[in-house]
C-alpha atoms as a PDB file:
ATOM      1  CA  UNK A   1     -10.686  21.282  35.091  1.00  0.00           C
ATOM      2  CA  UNK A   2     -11.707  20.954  31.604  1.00  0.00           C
ATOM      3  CA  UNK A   3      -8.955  22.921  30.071  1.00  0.00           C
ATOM      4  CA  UNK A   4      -6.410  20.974  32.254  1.00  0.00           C
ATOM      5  CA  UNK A   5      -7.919  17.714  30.852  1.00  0.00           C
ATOM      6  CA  UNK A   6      -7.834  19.108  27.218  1.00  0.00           C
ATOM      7  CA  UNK A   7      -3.759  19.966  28.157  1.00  0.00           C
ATOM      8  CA  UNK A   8      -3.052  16.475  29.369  1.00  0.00           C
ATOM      9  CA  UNK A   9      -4.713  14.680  26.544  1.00  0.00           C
ATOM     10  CA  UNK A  10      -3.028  17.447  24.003  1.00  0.00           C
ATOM     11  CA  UNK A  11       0.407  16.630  25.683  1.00  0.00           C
ATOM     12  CA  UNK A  12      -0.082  12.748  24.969  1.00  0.00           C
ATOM     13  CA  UNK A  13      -1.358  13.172  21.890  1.00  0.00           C
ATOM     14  CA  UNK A  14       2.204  14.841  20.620  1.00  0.00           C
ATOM     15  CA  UNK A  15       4.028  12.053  22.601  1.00  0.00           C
ATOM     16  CA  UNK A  16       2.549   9.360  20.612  1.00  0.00           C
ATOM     17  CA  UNK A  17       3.344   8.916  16.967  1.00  0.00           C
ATOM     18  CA  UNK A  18       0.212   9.170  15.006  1.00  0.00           C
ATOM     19  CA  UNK A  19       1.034   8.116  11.498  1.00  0.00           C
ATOM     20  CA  UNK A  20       3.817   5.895  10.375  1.00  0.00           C
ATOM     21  CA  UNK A  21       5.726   6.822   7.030  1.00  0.00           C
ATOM     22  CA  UNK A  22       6.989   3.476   4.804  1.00  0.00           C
ATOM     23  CA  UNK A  23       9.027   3.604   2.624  1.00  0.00           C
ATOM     24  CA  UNK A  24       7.956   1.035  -0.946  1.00  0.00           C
ATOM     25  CA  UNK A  25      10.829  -1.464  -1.312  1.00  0.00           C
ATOM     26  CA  UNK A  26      11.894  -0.143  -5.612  1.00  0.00           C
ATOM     27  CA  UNK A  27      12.595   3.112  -4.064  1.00  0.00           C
ATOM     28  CA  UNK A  28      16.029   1.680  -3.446  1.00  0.00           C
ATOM     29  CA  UNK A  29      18.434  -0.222  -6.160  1.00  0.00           C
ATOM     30  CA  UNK A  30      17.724  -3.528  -6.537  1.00  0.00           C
ATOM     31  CA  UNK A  31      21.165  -4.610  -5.603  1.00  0.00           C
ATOM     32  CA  UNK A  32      20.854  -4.212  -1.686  1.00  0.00           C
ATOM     33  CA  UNK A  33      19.731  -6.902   0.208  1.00  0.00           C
ATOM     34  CA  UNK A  34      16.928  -6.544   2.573  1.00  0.00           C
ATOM     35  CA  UNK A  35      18.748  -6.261   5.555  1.00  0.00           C
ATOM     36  CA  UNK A  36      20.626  -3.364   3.820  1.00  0.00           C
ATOM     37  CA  UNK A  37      17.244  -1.661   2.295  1.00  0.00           C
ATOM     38  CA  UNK A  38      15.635  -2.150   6.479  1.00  0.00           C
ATOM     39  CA  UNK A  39      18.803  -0.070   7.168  1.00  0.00           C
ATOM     40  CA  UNK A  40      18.468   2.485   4.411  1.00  0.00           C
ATOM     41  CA  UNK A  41      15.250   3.057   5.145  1.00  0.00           C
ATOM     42  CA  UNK A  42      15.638   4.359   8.833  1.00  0.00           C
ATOM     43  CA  UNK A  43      18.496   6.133   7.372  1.00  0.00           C
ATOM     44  CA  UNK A  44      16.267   8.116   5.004  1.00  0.00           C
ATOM     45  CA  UNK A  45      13.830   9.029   7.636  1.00  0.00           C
ATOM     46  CA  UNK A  46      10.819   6.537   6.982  1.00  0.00           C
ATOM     47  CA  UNK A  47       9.407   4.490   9.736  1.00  0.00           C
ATOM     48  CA  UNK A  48       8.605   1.084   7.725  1.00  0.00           C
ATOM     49  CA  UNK A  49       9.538  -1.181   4.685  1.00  0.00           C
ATOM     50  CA  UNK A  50       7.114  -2.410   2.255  1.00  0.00           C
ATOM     51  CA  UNK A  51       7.886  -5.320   0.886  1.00  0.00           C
ATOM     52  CA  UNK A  52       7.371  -6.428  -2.704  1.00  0.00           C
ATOM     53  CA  UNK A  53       6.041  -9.563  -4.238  1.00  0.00           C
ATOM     54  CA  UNK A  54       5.720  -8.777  -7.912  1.00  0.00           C
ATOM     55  CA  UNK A  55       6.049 -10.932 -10.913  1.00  0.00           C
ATOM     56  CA  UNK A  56       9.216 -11.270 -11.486  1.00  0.00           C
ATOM     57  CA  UNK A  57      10.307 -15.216 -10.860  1.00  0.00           C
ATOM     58  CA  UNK A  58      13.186 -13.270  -8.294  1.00  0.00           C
ATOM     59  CA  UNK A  59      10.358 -12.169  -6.212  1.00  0.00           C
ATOM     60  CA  UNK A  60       7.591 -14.725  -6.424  1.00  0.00           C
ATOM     61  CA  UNK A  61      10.726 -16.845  -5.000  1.00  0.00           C
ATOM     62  CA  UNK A  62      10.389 -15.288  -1.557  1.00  0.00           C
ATOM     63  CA  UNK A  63       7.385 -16.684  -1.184  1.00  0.00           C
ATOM     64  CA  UNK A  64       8.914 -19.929  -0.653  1.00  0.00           C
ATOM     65  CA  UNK A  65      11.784 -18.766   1.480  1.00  0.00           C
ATOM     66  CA  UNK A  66      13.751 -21.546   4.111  1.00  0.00           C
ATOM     67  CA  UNK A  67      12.939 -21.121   7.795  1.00  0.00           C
ATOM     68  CA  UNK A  68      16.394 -20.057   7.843  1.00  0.00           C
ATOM     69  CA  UNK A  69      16.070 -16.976   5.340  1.00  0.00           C
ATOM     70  CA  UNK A  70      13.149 -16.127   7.626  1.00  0.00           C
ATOM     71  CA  UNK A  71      14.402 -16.491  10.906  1.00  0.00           C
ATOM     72  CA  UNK A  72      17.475 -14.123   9.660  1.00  0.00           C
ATOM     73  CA  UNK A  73      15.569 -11.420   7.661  1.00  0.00           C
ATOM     74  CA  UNK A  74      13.557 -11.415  11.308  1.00  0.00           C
ATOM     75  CA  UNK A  75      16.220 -10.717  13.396  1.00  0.00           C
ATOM     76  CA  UNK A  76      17.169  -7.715  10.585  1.00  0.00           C
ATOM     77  CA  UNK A  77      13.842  -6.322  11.569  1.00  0.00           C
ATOM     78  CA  UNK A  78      14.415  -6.591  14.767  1.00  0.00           C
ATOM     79  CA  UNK A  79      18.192  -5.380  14.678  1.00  0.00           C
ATOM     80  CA  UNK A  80      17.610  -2.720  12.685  1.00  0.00           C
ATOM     81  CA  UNK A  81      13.766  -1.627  14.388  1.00  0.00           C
ATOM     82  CA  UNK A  82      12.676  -1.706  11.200  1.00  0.00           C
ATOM     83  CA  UNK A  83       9.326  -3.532  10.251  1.00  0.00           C
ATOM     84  CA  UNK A  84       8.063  -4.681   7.584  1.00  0.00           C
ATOM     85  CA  UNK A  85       4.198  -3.353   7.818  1.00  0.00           C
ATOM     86  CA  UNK A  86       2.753  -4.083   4.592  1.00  0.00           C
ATOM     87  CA  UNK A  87       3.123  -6.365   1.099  1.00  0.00           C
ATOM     88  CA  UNK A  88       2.614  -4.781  -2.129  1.00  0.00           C
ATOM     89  CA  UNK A  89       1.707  -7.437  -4.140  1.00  0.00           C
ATOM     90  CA  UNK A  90       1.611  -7.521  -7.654  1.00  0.00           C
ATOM     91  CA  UNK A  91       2.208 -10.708  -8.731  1.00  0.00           C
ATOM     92  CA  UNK A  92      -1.019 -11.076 -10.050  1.00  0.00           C
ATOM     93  CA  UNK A  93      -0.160  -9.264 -12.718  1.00  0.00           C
ATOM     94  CA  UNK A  94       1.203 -12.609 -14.248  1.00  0.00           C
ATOM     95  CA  UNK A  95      -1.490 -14.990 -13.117  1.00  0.00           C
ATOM     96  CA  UNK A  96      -4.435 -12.925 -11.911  1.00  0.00           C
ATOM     97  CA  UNK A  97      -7.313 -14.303  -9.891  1.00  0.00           C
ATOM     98  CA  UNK A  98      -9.841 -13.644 -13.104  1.00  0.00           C
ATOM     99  CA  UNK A  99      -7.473 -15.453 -15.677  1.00  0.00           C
ATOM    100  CA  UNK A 100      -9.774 -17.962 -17.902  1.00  0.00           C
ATOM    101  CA  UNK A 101      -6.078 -20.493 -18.046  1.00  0.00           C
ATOM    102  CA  UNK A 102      -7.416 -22.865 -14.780  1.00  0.00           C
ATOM    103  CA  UNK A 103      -3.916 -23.259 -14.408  1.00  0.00           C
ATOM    104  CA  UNK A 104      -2.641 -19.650 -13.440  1.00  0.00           C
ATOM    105  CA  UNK A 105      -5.370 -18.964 -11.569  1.00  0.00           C
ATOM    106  CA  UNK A 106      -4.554 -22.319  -9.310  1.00  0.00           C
ATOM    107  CA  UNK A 107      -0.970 -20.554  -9.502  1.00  0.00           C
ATOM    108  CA  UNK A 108      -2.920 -17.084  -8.402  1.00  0.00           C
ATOM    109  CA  UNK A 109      -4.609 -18.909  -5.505  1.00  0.00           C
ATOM    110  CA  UNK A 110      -1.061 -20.346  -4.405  1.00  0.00           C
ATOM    111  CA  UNK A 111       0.484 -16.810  -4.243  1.00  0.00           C
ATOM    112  CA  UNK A 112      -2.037 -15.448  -2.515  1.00  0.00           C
ATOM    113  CA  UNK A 113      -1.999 -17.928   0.230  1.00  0.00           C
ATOM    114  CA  UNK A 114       1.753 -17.792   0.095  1.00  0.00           C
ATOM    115  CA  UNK A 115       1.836 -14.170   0.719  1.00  0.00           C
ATOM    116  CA  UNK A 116      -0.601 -14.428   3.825  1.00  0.00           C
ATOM    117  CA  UNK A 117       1.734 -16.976   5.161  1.00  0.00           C
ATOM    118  CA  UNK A 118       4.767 -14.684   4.731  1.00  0.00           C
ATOM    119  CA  UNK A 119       2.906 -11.372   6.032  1.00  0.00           C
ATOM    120  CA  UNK A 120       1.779 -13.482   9.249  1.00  0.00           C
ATOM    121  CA  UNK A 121       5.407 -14.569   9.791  1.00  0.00           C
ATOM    122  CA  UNK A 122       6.901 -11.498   9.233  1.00  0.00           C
ATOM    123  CA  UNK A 123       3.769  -9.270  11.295  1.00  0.00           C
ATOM    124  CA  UNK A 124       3.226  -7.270   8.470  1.00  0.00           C
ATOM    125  CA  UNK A 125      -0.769  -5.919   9.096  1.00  0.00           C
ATOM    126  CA  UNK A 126      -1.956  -5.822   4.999  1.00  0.00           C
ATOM    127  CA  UNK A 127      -1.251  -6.965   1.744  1.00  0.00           C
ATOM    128  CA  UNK A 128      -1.849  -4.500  -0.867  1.00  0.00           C
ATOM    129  CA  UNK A 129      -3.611  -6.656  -3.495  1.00  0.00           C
ATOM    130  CA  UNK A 130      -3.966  -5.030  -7.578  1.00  0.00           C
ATOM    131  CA  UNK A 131      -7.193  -4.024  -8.363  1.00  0.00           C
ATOM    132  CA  UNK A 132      -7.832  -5.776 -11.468  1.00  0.00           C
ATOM    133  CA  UNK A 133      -9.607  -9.287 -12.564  1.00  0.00           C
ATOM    134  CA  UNK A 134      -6.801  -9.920 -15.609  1.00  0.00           C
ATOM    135  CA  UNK A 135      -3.907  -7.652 -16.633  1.00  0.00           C
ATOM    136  CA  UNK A 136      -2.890  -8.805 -20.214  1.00  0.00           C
ATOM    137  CA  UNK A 137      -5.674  -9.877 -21.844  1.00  0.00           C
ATOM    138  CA  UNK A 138      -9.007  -8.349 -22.027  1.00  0.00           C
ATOM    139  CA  UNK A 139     -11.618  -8.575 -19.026  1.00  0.00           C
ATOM    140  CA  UNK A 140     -15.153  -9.842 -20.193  1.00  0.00           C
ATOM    141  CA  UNK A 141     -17.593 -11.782 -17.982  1.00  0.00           C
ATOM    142  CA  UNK A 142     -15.766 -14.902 -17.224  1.00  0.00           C
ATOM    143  CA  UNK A 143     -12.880 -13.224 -15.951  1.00  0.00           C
ATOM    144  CA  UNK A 144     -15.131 -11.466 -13.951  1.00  0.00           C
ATOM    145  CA  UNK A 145     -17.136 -14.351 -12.478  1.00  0.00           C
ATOM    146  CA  UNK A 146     -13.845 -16.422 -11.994  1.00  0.00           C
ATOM    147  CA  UNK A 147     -12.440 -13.402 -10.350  1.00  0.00           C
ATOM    148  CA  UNK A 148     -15.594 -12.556  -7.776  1.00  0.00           C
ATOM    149  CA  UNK A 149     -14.907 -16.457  -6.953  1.00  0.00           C
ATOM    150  CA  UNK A 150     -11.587 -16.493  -6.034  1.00  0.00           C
ATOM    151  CA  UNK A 151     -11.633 -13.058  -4.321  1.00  0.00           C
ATOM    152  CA  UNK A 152     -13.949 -14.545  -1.766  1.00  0.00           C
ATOM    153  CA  UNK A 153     -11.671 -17.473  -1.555  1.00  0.00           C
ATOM    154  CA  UNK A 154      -8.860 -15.312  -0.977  1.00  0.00           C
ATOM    155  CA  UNK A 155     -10.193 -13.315   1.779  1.00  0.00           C
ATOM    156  CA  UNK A 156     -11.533 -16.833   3.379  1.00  0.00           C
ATOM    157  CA  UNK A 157      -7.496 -17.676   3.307  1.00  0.00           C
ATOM    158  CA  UNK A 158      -6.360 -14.075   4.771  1.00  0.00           C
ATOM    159  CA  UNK A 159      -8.930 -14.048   7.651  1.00  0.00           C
ATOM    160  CA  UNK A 160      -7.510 -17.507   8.271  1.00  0.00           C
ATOM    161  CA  UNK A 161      -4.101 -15.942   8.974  1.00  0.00           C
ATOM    162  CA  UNK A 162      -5.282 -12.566  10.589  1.00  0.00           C
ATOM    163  CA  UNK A 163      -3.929 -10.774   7.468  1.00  0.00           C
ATOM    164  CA  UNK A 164      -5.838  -7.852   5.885  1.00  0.00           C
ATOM    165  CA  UNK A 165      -6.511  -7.544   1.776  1.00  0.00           C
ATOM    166  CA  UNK A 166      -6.397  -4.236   0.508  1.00  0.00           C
ATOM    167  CA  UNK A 167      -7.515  -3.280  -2.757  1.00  0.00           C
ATOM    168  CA  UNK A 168      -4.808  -1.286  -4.538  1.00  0.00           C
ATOM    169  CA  UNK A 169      -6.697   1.760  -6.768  1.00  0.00           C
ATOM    170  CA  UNK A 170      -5.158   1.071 -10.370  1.00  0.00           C
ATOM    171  CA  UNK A 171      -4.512   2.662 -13.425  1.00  0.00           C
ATOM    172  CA  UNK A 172      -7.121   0.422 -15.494  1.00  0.00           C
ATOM    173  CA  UNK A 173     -10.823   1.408 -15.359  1.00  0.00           C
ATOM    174  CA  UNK A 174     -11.827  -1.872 -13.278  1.00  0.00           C
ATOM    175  CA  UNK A 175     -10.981  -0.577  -9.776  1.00  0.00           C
ATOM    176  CA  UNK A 176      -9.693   2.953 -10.074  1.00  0.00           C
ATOM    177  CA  UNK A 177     -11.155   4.742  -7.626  1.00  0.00           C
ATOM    178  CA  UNK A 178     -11.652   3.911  -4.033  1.00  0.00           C
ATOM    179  CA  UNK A 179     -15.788   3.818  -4.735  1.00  0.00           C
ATOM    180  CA  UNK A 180     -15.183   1.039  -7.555  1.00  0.00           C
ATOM    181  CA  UNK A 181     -13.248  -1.086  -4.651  1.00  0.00           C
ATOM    182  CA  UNK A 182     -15.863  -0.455  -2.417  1.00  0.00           C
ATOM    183  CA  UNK A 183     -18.515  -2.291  -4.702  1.00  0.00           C
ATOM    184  CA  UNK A 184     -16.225  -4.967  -4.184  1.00  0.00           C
ATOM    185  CA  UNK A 185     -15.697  -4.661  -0.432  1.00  0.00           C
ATOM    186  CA  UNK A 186     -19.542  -4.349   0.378  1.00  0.00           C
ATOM    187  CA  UNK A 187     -20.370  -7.416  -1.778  1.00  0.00           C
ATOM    188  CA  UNK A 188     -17.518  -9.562  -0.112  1.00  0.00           C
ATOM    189  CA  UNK A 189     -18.761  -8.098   3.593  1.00  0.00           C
ATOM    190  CA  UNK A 190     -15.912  -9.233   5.547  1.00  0.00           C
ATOM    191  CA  UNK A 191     -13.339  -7.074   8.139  1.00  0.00           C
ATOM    192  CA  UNK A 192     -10.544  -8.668   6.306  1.00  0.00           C
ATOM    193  CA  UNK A 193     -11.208  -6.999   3.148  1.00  0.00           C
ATOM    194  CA  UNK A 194     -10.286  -3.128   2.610  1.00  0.00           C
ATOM    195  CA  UNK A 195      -8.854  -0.358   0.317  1.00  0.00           C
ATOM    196  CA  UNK A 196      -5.611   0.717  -0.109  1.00  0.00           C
ATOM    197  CA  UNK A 197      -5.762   3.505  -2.497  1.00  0.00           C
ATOM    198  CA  UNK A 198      -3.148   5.042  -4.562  1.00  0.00           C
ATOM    199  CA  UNK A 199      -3.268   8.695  -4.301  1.00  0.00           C
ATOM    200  CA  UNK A 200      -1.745   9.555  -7.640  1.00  0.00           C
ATOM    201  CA  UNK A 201      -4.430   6.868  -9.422  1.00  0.00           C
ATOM    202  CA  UNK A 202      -7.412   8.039  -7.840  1.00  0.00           C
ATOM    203  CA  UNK A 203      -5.985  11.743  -8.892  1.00  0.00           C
ATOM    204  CA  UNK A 204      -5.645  10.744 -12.550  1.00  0.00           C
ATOM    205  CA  UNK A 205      -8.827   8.596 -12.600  1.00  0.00           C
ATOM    206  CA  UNK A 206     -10.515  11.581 -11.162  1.00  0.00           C
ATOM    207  CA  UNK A 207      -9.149  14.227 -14.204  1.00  0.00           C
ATOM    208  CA  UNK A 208     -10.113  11.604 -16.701  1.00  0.00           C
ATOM    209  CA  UNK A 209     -13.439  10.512 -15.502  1.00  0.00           C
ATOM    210  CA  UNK A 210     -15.125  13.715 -13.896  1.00  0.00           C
ATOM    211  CA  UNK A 211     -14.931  13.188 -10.356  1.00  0.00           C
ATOM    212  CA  UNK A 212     -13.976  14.556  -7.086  1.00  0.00           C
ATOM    213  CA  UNK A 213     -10.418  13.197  -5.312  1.00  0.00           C
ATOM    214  CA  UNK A 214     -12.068  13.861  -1.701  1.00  0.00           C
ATOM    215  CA  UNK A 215     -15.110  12.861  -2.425  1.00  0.00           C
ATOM    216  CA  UNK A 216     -13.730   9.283  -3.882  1.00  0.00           C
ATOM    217  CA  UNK A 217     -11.322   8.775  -0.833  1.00  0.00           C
ATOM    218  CA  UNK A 218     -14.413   9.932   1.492  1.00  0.00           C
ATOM    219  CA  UNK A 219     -16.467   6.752  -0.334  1.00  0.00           C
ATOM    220  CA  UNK A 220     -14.382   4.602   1.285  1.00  0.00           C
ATOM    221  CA  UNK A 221     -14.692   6.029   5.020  1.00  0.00           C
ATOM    222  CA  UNK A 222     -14.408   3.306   7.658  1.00  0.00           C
ATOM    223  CA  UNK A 223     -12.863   1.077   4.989  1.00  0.00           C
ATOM    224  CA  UNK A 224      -9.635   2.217   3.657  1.00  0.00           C
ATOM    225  CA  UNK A 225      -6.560   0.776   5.525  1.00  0.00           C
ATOM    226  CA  UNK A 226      -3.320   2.523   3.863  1.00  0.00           C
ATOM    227  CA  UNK A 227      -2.755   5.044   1.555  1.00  0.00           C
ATOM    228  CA  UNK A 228      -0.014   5.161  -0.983  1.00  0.00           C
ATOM    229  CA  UNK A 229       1.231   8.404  -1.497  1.00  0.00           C
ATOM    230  CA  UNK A 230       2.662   8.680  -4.880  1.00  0.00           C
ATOM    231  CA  UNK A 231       2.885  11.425  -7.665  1.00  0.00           C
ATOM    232  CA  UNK A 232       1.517  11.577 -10.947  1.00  0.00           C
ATOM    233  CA  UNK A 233       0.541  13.505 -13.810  1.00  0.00           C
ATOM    234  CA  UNK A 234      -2.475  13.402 -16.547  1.00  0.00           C
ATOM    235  CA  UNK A 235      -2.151   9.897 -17.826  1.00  0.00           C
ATOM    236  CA  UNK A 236       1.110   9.004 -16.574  1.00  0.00           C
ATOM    237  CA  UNK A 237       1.139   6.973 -13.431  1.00  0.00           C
ATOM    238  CA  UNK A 238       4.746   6.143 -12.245  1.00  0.00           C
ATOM    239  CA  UNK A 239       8.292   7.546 -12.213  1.00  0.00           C
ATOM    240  CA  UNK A 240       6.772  10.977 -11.652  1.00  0.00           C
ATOM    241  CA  UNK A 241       8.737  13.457  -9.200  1.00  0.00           C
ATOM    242  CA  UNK A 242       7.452  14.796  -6.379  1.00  0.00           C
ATOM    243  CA  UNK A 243       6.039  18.204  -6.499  1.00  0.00           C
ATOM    244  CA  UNK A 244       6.631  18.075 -10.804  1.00  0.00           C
ATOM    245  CA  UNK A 245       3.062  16.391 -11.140  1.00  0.00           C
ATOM    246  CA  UNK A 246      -0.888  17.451 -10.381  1.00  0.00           C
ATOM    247  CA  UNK A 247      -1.524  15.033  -7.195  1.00  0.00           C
ATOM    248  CA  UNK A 248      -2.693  17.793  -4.219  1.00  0.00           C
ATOM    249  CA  UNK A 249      -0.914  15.978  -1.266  1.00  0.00           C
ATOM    250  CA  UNK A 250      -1.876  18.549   1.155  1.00  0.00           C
ATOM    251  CA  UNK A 251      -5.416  17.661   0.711  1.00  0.00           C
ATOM    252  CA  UNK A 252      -5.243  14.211   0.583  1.00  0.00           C
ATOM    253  CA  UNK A 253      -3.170  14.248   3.986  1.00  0.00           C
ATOM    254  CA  UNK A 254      -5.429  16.107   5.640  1.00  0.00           C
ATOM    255  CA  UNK A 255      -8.383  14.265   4.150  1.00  0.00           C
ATOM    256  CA  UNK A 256      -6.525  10.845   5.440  1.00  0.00           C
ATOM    257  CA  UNK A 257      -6.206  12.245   8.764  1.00  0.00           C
ATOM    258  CA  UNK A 258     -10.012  12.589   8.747  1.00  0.00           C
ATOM    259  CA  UNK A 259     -10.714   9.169   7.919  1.00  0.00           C
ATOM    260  CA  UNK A 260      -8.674   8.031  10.544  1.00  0.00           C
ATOM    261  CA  UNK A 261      -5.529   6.645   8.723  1.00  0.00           C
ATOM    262  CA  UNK A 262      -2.409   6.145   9.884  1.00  0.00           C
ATOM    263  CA  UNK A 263      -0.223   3.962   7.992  1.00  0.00           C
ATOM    264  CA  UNK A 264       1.453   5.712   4.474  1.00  0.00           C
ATOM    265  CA  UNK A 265       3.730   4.549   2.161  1.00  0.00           C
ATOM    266  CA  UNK A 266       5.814   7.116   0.012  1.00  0.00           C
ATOM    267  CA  UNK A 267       5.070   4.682  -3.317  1.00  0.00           C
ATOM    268  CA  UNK A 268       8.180   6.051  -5.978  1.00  0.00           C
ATOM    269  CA  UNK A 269      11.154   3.972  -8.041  1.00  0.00           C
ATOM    270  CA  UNK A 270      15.077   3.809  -7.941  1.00  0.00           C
ATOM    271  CA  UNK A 271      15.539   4.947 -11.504  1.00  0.00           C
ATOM    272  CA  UNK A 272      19.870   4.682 -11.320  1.00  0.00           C
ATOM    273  CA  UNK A 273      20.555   7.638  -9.361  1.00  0.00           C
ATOM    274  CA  UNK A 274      23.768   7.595  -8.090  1.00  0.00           C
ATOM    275  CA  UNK A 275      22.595  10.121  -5.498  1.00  0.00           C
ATOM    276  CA  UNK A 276      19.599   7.704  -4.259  1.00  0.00           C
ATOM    277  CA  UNK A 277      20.234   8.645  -0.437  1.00  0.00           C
ATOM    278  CA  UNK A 278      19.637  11.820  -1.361  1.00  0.00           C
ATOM    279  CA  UNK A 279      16.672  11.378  -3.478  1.00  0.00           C
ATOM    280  CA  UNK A 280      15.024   9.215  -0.612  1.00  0.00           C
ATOM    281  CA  UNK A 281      15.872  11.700   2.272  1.00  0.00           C
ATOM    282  CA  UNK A 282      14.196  14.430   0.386  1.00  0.00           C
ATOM    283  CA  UNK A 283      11.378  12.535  -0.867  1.00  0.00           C
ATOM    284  CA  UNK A 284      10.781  11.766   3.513  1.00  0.00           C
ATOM    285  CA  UNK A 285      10.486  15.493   3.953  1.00  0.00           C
ATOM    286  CA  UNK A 286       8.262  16.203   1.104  1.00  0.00           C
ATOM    287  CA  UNK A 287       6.153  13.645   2.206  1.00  0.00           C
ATOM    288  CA  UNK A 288       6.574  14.404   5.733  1.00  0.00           C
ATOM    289  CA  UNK A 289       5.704  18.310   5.965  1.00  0.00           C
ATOM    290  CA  UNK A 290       2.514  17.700   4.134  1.00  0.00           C
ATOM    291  CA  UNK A 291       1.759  14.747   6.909  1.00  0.00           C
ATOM    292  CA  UNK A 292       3.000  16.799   9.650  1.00  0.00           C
ATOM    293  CA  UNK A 293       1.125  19.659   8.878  1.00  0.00           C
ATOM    294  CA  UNK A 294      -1.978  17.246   8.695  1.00  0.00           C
ATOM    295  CA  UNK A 295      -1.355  15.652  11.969  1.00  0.00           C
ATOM    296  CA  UNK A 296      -0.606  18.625  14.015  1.00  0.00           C
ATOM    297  CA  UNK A 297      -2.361  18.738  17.406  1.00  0.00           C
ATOM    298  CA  UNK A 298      -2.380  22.188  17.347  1.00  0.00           C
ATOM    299  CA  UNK A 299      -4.473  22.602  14.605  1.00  0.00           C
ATOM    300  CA  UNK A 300      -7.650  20.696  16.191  1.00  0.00           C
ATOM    301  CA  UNK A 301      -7.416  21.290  19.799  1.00  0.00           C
END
C-alpha cells in the first residue's frame, strides 16, 4: 500500500507544473508592444512576462494607463495565456524612497502605490522593489531614516492591495545579499514583505565580500518569493551571457527547489540582435535544463 501511495502521489507530482519560468520584459526590443512581447514570450518557451516599471518617463507612464489600455492589455493576457506574474520595478532609481528632496520621495510614494494598483489589476503576485535607500547620491543617515519610514509605509499600501514587496538583491553594498534584506524584512515583520534575490548579485557580492552563495540564499528560508536568474561575472552585473560568466546555476536551482520556490525569471537584455528569437529560445533551455534537472521527481522519491 505504501509504495502504491508513493506511485500515485509521484504520478501527480509530474502532472503538475512545479516552477514557472518568466521571461524579464528588456529581453525583447523595445519596439514590440506588449501584446506582441506576451506572444513572444510563449513563443520562446517561458511561462510568464515580467513587466517593467523603470525610470524612464515611457515607463513610469504606464502607471497611469486609461481603463481602456487596461482592459485591452487584459484581454492580451488572456488571448495569448500569457500572465503577467511579477513587476520589476526600478523606478526608484530616479526618486528613491530614502531621497532627502521631500518632493521625490512624495513622487516615490506615488509610484509605489501606483504600481500596487497596476499589479492588483493586472494579478501579477509581487513587485520586485530595488534594494537601495538612494541611487545617485550618497546614502548617510537621513536617507536611511527617511527610507525605514517610507518602506513601512509602502508595505502598509501593498498589504492594502494584496500585493507582495520583494526586495531585489543589488549591486550596491546596502542590500546585496539576501541576509542584508532580511534585516530589513524582520524589522518590518509583515507577510507582505519578502526577497527577491538576484542570483548573479548575490554571486558577485559573495566573491567580493567573503561569503557563501547557499548559505546567503538559505538566510532567507521561508522568506524569499522569486528568484531572478541572471548571469554575471566578477564585478560586472548585466549584459553577461549565459554560461560565459561565474554564477553556478545548477546549485542555485537546486538550492531554490529546497526553499520551496517556484516562480523564476530568466533576468537578461535585448542588446540589437537581429537573431533575438533565437537568443531567447536558447536562453529558455539553458535556464530550463538546470531547473528541470532541479525539479525532477525522480530524483527525491
Amino acid at each position: 500500500m505504501y509504495t502504491k501511495n508513493v506511485t500515485i502521489i509521484g504520478d501527480l507530482q509530474q502532472l503538475m507544473k512545479q516552477y514557472r519560468l518568466g521571461l524579464y520584459e528588456k529581453g525583447m526590443p523595445g519596439s514590440l508592444s506588449l501584446p506582441e512581447k506576451l506572444l513572444e514570450t510563449r513563443g520562446a518557451g517561458f511561462d510568464y512576462l515580467e513587466l517593467s516599471i523603470d525610470e524612464t518617463d515611457e515607463k513610469l507612464a504606464r502607471l497611469d494607463w486609461t481603463n481602456a489600455v487596461m482592459s485591452s492589455l487584459r484581454r492580451a493576457i488572456e488571448d495569448t495565456d500569457v500572465p503577467v506574474l511579477s513587476i520589476c520595478l526600478s523606478g526608484h532609481r530616479r526618486f528613491p524612497l530614502g531621497d532627502e528632496d521631500s518632493a521625490r520621495r512624495r513622487r516615490g510614494l506615488e509610484i509605489m502605490e501606483k504600481s500596487c494598483a497596476l499589479a492588483a489589476s493586472l494579478g501579477a503576485r509581487i513587485i520586485q522593489i530595488a534594494g537601495y535607500d538612494v541611487f545617485y547620491t550618497p546614502s548617510n543617515e537621513r536617507t536611511r531614516r527617511y527610507f525605514a519610514e517610507n518602506l513601512a509605509l509602502s508595505v502598509r499600501l501593498a498589504a492594502s492591495y494584496g500585493v507582495m514587496l520583494a526586495f531585489e538583491t543589488m549591486e550596491t553594498p546596502f542590500i546585496n545579499t539576501v541576509a542584508k534584506a532580511m534585516r530589513w524584512v524582520q524589522n518590518i515583520n509583515s507577510p507582505w514583505l519578502r526577497v527577491y534575490p538576484d542570483i548573479g548579485n548575490i554571486t558577485n557580492a559573495a566573491k567580493r565580500e567573503g561569503g557563501d552563495v547557499i548559505a546567503d540564499m538559505e538566510s532567507g528560508r521561508g522568506s524569499i518569493a522569486a528568484l531572478h536568474l541572471k548571469e554575471t561575472r566578477p564585478g560586472v552585473f548585466r549584459e553577461v551571457a549565459y554560461g560565459s560568466g561565474h554564477v553556478d546555476f545548477a546549485a542555485a536551482c537546486i538550492a531554490a527547489r529546497n526553499l520551496g520556490l517556484g516562480l523564476f525569471v530568466g533576468e537578461f537584455w535585448h542588446k540589437g540582435e537581429q537573431n533575438w528569437r533565437c537568443v531567447l529560445a536558447d536562453n529558455a533551455a539553458f535556464l530550463r535544463r538546470h531547473l528541470d534537472m532541479a525539479f525532477d521527481i525522480r530524483n527525491h522519491w
